[in-house]
C-alpha atoms as a PDB file:
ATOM      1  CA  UNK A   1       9.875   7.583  -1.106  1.00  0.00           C
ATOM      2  CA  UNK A   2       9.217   4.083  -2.930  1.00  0.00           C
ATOM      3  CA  UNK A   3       5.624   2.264  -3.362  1.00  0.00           C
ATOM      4  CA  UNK A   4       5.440  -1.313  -2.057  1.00  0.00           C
ATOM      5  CA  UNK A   5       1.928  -2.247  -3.788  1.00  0.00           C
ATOM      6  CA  UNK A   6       0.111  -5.051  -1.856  1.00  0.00           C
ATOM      7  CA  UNK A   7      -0.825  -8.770  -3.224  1.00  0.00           C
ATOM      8  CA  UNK A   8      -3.602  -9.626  -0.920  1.00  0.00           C
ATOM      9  CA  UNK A   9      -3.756 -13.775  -1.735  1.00  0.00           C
ATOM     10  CA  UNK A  10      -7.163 -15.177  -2.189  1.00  0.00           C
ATOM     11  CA  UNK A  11      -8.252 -17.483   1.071  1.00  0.00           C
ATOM     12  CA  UNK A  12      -5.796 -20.562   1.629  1.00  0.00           C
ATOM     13  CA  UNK A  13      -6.512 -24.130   2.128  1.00  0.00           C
ATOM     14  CA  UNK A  14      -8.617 -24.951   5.180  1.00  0.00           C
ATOM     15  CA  UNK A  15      -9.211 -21.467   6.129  1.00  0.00           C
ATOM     16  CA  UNK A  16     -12.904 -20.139   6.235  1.00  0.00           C
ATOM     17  CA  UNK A  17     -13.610 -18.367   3.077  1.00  0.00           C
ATOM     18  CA  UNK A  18     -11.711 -21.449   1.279  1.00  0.00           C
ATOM     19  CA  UNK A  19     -13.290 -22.155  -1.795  1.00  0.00           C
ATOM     20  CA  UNK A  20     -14.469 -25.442  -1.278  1.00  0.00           C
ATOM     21  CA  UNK A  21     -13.469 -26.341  -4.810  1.00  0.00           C
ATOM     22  CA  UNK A  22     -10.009 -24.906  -3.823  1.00  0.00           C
ATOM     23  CA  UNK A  23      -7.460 -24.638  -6.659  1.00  0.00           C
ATOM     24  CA  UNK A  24      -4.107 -23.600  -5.661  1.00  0.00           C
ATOM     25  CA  UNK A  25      -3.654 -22.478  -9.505  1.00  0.00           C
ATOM     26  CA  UNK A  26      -6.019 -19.895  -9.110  1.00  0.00           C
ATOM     27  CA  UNK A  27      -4.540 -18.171  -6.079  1.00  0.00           C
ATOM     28  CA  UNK A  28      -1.250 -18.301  -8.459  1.00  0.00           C
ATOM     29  CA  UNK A  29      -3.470 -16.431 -10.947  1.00  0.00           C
ATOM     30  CA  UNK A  30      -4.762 -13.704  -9.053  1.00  0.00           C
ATOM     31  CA  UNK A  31      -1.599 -13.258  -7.469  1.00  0.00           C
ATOM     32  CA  UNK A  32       0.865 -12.847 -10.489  1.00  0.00           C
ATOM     33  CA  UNK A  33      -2.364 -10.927 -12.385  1.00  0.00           C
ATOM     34  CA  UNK A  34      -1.443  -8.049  -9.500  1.00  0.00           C
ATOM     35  CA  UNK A  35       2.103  -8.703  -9.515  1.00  0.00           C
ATOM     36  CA  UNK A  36       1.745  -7.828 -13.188  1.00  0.00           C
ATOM     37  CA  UNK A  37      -0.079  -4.490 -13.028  1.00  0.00           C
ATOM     38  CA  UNK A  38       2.050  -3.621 -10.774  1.00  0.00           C
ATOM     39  CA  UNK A  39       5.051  -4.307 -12.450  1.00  0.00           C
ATOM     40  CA  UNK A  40       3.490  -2.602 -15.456  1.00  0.00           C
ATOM     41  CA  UNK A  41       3.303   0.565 -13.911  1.00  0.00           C
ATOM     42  CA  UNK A  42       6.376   0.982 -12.006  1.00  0.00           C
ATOM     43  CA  UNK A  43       5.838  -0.146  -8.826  1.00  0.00           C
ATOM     44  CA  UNK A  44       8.719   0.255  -6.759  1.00  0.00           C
ATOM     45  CA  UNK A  45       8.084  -3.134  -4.901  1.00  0.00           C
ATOM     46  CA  UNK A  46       5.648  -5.657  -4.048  1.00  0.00           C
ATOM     47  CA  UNK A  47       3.930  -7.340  -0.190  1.00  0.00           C
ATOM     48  CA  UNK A  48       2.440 -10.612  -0.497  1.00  0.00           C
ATOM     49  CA  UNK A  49       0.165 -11.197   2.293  1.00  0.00           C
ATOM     50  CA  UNK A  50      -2.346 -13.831   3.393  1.00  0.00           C
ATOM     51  CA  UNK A  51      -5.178 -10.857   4.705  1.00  0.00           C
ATOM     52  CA  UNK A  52      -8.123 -12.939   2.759  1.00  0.00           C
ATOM     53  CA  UNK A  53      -7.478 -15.655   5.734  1.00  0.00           C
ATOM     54  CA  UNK A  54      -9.334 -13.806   8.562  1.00  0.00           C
ATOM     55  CA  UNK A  55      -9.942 -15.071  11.251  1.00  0.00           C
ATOM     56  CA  UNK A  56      -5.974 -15.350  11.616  1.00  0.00           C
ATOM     57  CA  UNK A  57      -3.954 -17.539  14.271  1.00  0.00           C
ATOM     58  CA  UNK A  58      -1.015 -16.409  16.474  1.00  0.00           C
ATOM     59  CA  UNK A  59       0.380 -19.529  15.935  1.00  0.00           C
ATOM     60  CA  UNK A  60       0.006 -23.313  14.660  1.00  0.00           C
ATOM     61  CA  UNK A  61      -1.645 -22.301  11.222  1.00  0.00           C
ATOM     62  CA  UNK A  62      -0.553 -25.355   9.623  1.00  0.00           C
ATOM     63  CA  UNK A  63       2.125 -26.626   7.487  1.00  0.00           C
ATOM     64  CA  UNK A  64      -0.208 -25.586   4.296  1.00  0.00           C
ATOM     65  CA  UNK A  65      -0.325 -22.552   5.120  1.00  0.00           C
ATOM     66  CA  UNK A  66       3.232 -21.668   4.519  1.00  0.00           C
ATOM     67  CA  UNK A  67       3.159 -24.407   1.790  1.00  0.00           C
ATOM     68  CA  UNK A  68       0.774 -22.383  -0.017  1.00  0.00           C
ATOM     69  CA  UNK A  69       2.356 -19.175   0.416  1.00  0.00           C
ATOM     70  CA  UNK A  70       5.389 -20.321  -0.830  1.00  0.00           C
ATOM     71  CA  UNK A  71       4.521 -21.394  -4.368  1.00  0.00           C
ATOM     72  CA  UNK A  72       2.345 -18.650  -4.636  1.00  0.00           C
ATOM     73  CA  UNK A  73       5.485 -15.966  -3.802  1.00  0.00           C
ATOM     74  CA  UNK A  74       7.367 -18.541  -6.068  1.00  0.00           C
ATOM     75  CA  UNK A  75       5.352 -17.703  -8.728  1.00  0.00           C
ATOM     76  CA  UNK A  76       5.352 -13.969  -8.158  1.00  0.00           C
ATOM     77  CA  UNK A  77       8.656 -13.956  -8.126  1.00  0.00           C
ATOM     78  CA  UNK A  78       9.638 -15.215 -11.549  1.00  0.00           C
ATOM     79  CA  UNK A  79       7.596 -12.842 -13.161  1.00  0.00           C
ATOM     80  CA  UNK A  80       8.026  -9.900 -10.731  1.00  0.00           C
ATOM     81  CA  UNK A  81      11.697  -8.369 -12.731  1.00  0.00           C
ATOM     82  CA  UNK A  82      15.072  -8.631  -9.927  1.00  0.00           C
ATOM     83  CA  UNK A  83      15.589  -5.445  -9.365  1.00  0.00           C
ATOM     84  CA  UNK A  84      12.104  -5.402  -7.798  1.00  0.00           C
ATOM     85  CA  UNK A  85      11.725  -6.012  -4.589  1.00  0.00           C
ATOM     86  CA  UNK A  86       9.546  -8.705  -2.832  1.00  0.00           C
ATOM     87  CA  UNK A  87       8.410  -9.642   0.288  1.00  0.00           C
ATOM     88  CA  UNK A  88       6.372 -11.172   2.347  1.00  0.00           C
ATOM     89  CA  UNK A  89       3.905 -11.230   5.635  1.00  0.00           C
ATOM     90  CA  UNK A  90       2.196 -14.220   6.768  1.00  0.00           C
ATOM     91  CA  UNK A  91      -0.763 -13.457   9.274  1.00  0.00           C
ATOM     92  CA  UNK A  92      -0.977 -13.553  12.628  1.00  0.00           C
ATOM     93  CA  UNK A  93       2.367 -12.967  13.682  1.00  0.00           C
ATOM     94  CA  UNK A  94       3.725 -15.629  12.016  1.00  0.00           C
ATOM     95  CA  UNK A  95       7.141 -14.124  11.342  1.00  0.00           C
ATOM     96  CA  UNK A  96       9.288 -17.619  11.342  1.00  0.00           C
ATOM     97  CA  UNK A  97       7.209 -18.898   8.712  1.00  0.00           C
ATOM     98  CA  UNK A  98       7.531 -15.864   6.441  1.00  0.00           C
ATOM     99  CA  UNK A  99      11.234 -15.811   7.192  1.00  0.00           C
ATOM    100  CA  UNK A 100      11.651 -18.874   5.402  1.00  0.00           C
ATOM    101  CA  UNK A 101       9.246 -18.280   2.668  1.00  0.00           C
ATOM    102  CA  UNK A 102      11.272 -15.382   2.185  1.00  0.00           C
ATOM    103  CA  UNK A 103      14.418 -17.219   2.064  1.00  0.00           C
ATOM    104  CA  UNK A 104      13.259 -20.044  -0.246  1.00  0.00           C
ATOM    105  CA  UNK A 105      11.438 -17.738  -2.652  1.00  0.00           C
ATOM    106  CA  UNK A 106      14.503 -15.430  -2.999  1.00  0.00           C
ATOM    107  CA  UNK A 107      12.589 -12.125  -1.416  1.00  0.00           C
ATOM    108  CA  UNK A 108      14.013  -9.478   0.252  1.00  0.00           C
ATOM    109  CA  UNK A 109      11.839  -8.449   3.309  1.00  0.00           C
ATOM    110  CA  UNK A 110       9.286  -9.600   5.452  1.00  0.00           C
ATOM    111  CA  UNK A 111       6.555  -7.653   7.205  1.00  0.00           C
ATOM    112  CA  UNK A 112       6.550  -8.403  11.058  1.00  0.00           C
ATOM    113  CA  UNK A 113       4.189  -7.580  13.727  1.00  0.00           C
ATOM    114  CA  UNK A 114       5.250  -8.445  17.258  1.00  0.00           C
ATOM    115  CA  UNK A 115       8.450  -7.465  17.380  1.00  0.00           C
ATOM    116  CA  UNK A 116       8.692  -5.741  20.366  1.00  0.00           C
ATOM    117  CA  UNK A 117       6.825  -5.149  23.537  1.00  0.00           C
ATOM    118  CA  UNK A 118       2.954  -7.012  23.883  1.00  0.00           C
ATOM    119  CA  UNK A 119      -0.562  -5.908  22.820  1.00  0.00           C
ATOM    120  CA  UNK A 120      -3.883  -6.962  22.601  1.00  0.00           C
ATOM    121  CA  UNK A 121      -4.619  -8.082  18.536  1.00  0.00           C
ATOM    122  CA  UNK A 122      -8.390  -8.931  17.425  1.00  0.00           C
ATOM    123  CA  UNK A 123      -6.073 -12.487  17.393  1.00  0.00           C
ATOM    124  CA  UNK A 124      -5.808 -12.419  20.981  1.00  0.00           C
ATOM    125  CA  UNK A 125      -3.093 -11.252  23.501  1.00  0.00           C
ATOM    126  CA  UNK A 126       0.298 -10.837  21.604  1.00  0.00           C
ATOM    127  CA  UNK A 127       2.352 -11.465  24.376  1.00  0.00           C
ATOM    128  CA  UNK A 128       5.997 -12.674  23.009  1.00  0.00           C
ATOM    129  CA  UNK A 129       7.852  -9.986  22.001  1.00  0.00           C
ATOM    130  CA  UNK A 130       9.897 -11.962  18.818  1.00  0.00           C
ATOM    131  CA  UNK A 131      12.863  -9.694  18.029  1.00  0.00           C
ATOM    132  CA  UNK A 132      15.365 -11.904  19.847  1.00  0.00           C
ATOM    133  CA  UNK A 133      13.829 -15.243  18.094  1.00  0.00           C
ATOM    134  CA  UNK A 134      13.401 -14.543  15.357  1.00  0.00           C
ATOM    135  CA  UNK A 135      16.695 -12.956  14.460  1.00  0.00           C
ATOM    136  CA  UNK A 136      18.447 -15.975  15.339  1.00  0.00           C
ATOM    137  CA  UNK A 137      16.266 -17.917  13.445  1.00  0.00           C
ATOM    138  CA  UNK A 138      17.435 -15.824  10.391  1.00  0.00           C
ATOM    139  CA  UNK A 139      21.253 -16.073  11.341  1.00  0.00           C
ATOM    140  CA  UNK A 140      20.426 -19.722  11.818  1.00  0.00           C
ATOM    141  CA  UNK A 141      18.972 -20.594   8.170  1.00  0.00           C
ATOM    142  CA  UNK A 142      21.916 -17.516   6.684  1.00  0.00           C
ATOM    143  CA  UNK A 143      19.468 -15.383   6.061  1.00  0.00           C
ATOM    144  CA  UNK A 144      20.586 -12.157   6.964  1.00  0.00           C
ATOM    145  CA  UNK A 145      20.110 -10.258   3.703  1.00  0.00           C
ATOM    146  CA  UNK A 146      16.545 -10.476   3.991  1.00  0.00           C
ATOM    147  CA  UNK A 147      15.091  -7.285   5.951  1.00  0.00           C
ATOM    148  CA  UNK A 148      12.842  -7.502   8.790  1.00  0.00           C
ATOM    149  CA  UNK A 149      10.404  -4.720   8.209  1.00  0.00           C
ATOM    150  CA  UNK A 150       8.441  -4.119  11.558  1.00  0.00           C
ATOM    151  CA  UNK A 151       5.017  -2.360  12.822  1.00  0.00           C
ATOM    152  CA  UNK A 152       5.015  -0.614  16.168  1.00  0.00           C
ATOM    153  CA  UNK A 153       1.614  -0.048  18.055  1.00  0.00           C
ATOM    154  CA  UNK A 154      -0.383  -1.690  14.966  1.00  0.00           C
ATOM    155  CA  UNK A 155      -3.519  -1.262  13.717  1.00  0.00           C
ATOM    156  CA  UNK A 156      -6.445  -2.901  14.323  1.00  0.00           C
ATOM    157  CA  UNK A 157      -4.734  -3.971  17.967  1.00  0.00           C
ATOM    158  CA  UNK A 158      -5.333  -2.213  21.845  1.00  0.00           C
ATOM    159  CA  UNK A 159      -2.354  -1.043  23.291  1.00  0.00           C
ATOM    160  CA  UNK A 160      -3.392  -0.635  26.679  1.00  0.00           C
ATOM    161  CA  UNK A 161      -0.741  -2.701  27.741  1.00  0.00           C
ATOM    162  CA  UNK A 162       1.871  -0.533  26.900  1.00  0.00           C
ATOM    163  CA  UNK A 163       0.025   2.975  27.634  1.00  0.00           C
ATOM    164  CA  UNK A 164       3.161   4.503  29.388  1.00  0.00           C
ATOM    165  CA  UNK A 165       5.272   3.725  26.294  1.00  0.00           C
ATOM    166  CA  UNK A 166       4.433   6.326  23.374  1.00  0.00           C
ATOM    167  CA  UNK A 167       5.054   5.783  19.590  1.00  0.00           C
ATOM    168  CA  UNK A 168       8.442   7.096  19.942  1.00  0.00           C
ATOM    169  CA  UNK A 169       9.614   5.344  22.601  1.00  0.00           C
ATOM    170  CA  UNK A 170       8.522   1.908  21.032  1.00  0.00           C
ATOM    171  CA  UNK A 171      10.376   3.013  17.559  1.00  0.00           C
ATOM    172  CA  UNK A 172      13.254   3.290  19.739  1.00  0.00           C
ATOM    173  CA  UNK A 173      12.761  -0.130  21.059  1.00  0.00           C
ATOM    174  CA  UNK A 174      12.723  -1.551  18.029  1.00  0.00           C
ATOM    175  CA  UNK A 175      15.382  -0.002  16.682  1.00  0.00           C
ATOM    176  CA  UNK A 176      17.639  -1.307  19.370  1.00  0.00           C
ATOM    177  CA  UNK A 177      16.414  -4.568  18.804  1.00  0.00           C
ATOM    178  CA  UNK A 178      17.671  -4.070  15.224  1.00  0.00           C
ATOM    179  CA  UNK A 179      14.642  -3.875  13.451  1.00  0.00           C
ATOM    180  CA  UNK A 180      15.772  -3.431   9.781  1.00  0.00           C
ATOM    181  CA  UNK A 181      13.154  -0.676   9.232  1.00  0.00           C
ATOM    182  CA  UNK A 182      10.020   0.709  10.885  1.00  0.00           C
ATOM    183  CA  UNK A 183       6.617   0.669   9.815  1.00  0.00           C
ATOM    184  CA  UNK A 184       3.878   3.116  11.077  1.00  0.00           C
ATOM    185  CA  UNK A 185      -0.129   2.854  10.107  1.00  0.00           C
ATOM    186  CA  UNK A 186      -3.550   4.265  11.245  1.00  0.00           C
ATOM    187  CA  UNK A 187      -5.717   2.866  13.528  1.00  0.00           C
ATOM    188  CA  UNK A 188      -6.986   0.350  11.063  1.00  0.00           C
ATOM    189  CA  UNK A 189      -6.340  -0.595   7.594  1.00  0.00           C
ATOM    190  CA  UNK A 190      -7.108   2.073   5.079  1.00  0.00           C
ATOM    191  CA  UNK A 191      -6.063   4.959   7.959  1.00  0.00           C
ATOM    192  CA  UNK A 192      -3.169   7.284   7.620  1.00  0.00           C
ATOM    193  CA  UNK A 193      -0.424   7.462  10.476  1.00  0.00           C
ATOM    194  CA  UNK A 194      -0.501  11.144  11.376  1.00  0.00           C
ATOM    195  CA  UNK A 195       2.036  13.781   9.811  1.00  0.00           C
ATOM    196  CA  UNK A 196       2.532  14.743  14.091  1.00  0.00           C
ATOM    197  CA  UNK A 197       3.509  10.981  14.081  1.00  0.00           C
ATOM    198  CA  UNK A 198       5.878  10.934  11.545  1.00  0.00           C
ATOM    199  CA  UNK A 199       7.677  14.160  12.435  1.00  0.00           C
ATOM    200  CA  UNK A 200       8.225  12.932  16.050  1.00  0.00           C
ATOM    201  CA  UNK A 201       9.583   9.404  14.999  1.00  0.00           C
ATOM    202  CA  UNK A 202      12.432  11.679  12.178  1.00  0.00           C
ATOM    203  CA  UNK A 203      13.125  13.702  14.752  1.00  0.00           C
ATOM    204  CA  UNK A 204      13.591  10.860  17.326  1.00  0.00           C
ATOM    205  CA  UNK A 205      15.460   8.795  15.244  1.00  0.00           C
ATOM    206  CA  UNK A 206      17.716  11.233  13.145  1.00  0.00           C
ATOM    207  CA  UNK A 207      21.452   9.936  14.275  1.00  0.00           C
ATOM    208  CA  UNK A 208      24.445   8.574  12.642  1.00  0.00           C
ATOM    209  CA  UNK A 209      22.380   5.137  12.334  1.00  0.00           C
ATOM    210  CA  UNK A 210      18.736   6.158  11.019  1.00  0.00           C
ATOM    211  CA  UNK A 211      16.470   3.206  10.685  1.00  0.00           C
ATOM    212  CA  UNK A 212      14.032   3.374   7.258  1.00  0.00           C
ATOM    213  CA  UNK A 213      10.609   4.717   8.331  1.00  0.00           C
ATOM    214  CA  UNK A 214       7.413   3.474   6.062  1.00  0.00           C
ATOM    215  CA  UNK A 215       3.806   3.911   5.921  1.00  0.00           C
ATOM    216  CA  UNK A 216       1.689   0.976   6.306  1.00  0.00           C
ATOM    217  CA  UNK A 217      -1.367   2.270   5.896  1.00  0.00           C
ATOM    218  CA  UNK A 218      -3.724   5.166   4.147  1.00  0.00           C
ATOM    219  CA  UNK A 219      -1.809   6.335   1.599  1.00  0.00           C
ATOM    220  CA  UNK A 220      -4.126   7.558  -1.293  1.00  0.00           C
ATOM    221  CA  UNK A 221      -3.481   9.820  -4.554  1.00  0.00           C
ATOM    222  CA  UNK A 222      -5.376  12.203  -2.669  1.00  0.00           C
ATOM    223  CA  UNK A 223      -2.785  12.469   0.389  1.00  0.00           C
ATOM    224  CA  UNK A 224       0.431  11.087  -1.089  1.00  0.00           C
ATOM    225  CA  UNK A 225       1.806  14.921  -1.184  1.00  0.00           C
ATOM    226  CA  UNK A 226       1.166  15.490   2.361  1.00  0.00           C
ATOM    227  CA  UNK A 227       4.039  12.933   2.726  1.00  0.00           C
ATOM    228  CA  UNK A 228       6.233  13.223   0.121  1.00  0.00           C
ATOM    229  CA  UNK A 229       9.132  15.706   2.232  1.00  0.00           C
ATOM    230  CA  UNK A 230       8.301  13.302   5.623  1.00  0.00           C
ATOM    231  CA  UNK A 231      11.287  11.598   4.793  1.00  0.00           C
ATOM    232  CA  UNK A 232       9.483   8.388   4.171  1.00  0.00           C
ATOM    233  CA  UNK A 233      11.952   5.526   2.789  1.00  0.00           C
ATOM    234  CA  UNK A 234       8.500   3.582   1.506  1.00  0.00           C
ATOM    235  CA  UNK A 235       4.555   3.982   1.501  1.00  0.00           C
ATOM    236  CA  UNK A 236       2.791   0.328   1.643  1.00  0.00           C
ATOM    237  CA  UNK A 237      -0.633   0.739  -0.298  1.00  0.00           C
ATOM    238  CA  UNK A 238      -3.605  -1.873  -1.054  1.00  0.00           C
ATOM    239  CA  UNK A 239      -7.094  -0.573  -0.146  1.00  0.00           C
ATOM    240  CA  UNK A 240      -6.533   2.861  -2.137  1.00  0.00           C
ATOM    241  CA  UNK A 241      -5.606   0.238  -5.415  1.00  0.00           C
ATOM    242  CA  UNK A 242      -8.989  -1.464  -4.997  1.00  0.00           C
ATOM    243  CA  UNK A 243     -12.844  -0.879  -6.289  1.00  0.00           C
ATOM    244  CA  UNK A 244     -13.526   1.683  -4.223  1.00  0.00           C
ATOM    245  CA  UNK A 245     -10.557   2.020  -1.560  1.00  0.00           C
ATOM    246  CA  UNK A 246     -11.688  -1.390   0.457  1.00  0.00           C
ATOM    247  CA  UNK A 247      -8.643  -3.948   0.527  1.00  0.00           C
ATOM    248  CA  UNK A 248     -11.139  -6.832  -0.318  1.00  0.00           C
ATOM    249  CA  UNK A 249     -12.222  -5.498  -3.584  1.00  0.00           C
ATOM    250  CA  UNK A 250     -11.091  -6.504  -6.949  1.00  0.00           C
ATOM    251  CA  UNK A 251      -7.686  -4.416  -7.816  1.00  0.00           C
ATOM    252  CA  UNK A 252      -8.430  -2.137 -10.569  1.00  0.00           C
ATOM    253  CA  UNK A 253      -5.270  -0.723 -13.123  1.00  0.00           C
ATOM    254  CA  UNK A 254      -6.588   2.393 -13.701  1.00  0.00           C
ATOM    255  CA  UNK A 255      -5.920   3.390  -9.737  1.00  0.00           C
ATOM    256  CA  UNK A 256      -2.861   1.903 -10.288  1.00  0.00           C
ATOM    257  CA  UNK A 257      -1.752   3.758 -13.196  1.00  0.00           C
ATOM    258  CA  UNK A 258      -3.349   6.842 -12.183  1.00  0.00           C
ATOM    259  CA  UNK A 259      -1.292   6.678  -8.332  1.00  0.00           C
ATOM    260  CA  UNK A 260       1.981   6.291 -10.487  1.00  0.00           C
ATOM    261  CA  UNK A 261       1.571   8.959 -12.843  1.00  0.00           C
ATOM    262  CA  UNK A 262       0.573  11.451  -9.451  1.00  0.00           C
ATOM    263  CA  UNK A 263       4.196   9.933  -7.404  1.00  0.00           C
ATOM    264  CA  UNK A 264       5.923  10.649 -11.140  1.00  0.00           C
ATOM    265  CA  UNK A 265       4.770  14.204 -10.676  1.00  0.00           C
ATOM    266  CA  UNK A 266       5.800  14.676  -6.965  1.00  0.00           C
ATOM    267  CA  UNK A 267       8.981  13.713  -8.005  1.00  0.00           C
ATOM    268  CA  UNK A 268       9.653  15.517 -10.813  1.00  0.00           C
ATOM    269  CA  UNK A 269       8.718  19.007  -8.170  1.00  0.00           C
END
């Protein structure tokens, strides 16, 4: 199991918690100050991702939105070492425009949501499915060696909508609509996906073409053995790196360093 550690980027242009002395320099900053802890302590990749721009759109966020995002993954990138890798997730559902961040900034996955089926975000009503879209748009612009990383029945979303479809049965959507790997969280951010979960998606999924499985949520020092033989390709964590476990906190090393030093000892078992 790898760690992807989180870059949460400070509030873009024209969103609500904008600084109204907005310097794009600073979001640079604060962005390649994480990218360097994590690097630092062996982080086995890194997720950029726009969460400080809540309220989030479905759609139409503006051209300086992705303008942003793209100098600030720009700048992560040059100091983030190549074998490391990077990607990227721009909220809401914004998967086009994080495709092509991805491909100008030289990562090597995006986070989706969406991909399959329809739910009911705090957005709105998610109702295009964007599998087929989307990877045309990324055979379009030749940019099919960047991974398309997906959640199924997401956090902080209602899936009434789908109530007849269970977790596994949506994995096994996605997987047919070629998702490059699946991502499963908790009910909101900071939650664990359950081990019953997990074992039900392996067991699903084990074939002559298994799909990656990763955590996008609630992984802590404290629980990070109770996943470790889950066969987990990658754990996603933020809140658990922050002043006191909340994702909007300031990112402190020390929970950084101390996480590493616990997944060095797992392994070593």
């Amino acid at each position: 199991m790898s760690i992807i550690g989180m870059i949460h980027v400070l509030p873009l242009p024209g969103t609500p918690h904008c600084n109204k002395t907005f310097n794009i320099q600073q979001l640079v900053d604060h962005a390649c100050h994480h990218a360097s802890i994590y690097v630092r302590h062996g982080i086995h990749g890194i997720l950029v991702e726009n969460m400080f721009d809540r309220p989030y759109l479905k759609s139409d966020a503006g051209p300086e939105i992705t303008a942003t995002m793209t100098r600030v993954c720009n700048e992560v990138r040059r100091i983030v070492p190549e074998q490391i890798p990077c990607g990227v997730q721009i909220l809401a559902g914004l998967n086009h425009e994080a495709l092509a961040v991805a491909l100008a900034c030289q990562f090597q996955f995006i986070r989706v949501e969406g991909f399959v089926f329809s739910h009911v975000a705090d957005e709105g009503l998610m109702t295009t499915a964007c599998a087929g879209p989307l990877l045309r748009y990324r055979r379009q612009i030749d940019a099919e060696h960047i991974m398309v990383l997906t959640d199924i029945k997401k956090k902080h979303c209602s899936h009434s909508i789908t109530d007849d479809l269970d977790l596994v049965e949506t994995a096994k959507a996605a997987k047919f609509f070629l998702t490059d790997g699946i991502i499963i969280t908790g009910r909101e951010t900071g939650d664990p996906p359950t081990i019953s979960d997990i074992d039900k998606i392996n067991v699903s999924l084990a074939d002559d073409d298994p799909v990656p499985l990763l955590i996008g949520s609630g992984i802590t020092e404290q629980n990070l053995s109770n996943f470790f033989d889950k066969n987990i390709a990658a754990a996603i964590v933020g809140s658990h790196f922050k002043h006191e476990g909340k994702w909007f906190n300031d990112l402190l090393e020390d929970r950084v360093k101390s996480f590493m030093f616990k997944y060095n000892q797992l392994q070593q078992k």
